[in-house]
Protein backbone atom coordinates (compact mmCIF):
# COMPACT_ATOMS: atom_id res chain seq x y z
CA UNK A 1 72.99 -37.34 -29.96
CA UNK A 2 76.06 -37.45 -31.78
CA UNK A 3 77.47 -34.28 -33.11
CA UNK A 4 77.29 -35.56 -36.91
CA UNK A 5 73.44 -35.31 -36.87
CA UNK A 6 71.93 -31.92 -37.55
CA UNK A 7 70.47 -29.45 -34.65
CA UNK A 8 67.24 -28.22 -34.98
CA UNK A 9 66.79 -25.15 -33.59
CA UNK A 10 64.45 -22.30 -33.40
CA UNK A 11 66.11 -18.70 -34.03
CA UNK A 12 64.44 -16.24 -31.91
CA UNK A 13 63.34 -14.12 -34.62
CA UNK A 14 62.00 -17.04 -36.39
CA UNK A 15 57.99 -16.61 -37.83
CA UNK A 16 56.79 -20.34 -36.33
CA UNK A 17 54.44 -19.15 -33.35
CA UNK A 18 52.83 -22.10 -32.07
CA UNK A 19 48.64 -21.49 -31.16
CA UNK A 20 48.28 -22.33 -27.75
CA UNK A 21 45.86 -24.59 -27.39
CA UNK A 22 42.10 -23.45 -27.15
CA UNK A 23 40.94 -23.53 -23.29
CA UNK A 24 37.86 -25.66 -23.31
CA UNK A 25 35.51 -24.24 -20.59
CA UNK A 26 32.57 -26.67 -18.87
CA UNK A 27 28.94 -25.65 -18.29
CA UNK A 28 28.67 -24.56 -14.97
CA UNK A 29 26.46 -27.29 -12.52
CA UNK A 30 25.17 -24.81 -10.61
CA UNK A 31 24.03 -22.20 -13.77
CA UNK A 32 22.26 -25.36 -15.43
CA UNK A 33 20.37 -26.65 -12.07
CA UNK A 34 19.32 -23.56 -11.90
CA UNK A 35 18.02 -23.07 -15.08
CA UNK A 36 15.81 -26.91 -15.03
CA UNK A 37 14.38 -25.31 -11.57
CA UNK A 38 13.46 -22.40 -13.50
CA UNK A 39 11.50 -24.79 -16.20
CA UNK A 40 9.77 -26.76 -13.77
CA UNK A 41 8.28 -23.98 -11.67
CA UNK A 42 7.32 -22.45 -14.85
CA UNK A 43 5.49 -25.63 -16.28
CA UNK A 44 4.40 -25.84 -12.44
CA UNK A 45 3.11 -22.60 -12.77
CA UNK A 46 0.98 -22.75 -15.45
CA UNK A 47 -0.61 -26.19 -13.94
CA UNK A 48 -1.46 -24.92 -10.60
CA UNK A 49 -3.37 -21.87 -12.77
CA UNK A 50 -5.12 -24.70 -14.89
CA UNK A 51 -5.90 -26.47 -11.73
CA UNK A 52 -7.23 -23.68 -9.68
CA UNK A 53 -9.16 -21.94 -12.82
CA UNK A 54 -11.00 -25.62 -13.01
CA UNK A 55 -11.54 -25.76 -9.32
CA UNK A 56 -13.56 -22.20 -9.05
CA UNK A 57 -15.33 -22.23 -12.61
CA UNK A 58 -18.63 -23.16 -10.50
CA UNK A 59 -18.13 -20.55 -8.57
CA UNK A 60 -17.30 -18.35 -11.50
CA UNK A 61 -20.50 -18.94 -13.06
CA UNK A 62 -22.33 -18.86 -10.21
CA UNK A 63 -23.59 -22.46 -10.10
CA UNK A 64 -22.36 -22.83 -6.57
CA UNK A 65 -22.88 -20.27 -3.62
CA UNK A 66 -20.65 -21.84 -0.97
CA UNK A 67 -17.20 -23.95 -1.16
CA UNK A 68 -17.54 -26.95 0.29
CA UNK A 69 -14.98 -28.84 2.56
CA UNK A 70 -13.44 -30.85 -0.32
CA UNK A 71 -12.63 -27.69 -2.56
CA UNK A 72 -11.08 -25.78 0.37
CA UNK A 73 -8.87 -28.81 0.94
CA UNK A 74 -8.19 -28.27 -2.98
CA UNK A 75 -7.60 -25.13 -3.44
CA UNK A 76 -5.53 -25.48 -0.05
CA UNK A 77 -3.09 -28.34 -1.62
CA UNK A 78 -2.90 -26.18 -4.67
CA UNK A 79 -1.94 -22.79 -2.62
CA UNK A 80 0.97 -25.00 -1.02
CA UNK A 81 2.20 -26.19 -4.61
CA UNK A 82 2.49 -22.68 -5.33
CA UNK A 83 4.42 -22.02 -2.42
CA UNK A 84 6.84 -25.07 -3.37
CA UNK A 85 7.71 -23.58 -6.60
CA UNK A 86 8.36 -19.95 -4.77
CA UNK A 87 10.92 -21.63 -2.37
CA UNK A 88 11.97 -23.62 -5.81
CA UNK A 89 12.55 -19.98 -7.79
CA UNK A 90 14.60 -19.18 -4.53
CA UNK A 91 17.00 -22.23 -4.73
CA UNK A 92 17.22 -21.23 -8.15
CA UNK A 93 18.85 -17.54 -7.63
CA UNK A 94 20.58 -18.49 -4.98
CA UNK A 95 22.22 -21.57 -7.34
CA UNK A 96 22.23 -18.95 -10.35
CA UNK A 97 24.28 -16.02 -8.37
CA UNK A 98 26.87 -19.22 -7.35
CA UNK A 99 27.04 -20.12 -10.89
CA UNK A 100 27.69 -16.86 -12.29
CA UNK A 101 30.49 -16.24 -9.68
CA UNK A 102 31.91 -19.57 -10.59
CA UNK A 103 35.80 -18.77 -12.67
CA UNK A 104 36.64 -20.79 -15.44
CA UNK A 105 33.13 -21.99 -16.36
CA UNK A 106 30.62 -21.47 -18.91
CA UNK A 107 28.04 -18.99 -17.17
CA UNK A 108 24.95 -18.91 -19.91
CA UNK A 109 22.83 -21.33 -17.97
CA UNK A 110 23.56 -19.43 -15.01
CA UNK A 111 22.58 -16.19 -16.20
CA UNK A 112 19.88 -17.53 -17.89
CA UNK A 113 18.80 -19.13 -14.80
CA UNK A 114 19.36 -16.19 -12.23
CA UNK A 115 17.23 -14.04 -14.39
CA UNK A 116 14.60 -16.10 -14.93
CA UNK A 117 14.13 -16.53 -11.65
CA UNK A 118 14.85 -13.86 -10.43
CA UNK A 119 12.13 -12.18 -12.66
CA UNK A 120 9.14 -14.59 -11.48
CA UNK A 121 10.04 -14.19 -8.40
CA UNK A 122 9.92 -10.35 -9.14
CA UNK A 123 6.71 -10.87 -11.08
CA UNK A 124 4.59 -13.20 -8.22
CA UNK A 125 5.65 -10.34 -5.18
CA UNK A 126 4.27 -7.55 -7.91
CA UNK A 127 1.08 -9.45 -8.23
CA UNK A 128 0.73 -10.58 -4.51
CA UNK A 129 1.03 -6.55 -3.57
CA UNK A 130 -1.61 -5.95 -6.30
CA UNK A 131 -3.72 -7.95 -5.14
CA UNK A 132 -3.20 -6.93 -1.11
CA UNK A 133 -3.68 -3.17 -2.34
CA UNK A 134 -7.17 -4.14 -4.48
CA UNK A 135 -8.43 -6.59 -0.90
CA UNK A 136 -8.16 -3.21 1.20
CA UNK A 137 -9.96 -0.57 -1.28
């Protein structure tokens, strides 16, 4: 620099405050697998109800006395479906609570996800004690 040219400086009491600039957070991974698990037990939900409702409406209307073999096997395969998307809701609070505890991420997913879950999870042991209590009156 030679000492001709000008020196710009910035006097302390000076009004030019730069904006830092805005932090731009991510989605947290965990928080949105969590939430799709959430969505696909749900949807899997509401087919293993659709498939278990068709499976017993003979029985329901009392066109058939006894199940047979085939519909045991059925209704078996169905129960286990229901069982994956349990241990599915499980993964998904245990991927939700990492999610929220993740710093400097976006949690909504995860706290959409965690409560979700969490909540059919709640939902399914309220039933399953329901119906436990109503088998032994």
């Amino acid at each position: 620099m030679d000492s001709n040219e000008p020196q710009h400086t910035v006097e302390e009491g000076s009004f030019f405050n730069p904006l830092p600039a805005p932090i731009i957070l991510k989605h947290s991974g965990p928080g949105i697998a969590s939430f799709i698990l959430c969505m696909i037990s749900l949807l899997g939900y509401i087919a293993s109800v659709a498939l278990i409702g068709s499976l017993m409406t003979p029985y329901l209307n009392e066109e058939l006395t006894a199940p047979t073999e085939e519909m045991v096997e059925k209704l078996g395969v169905a129960g286990s479906i229901v069982i994956l998307f349990l241990l599915m809701n499980l993964i998904g609070v245990i991927l939700g609570i990492v999610g929220v505890s993740l710093k400097k991420r976006k949690k909504i997913f995860a706290i959409l996800g965690l409560i979700m879950n969490a909540a059919i999870l709640l939902s399914l042991a309220i039933f399953f004690v329901i119906a436990v209590v109503n088998a032994t009156i």
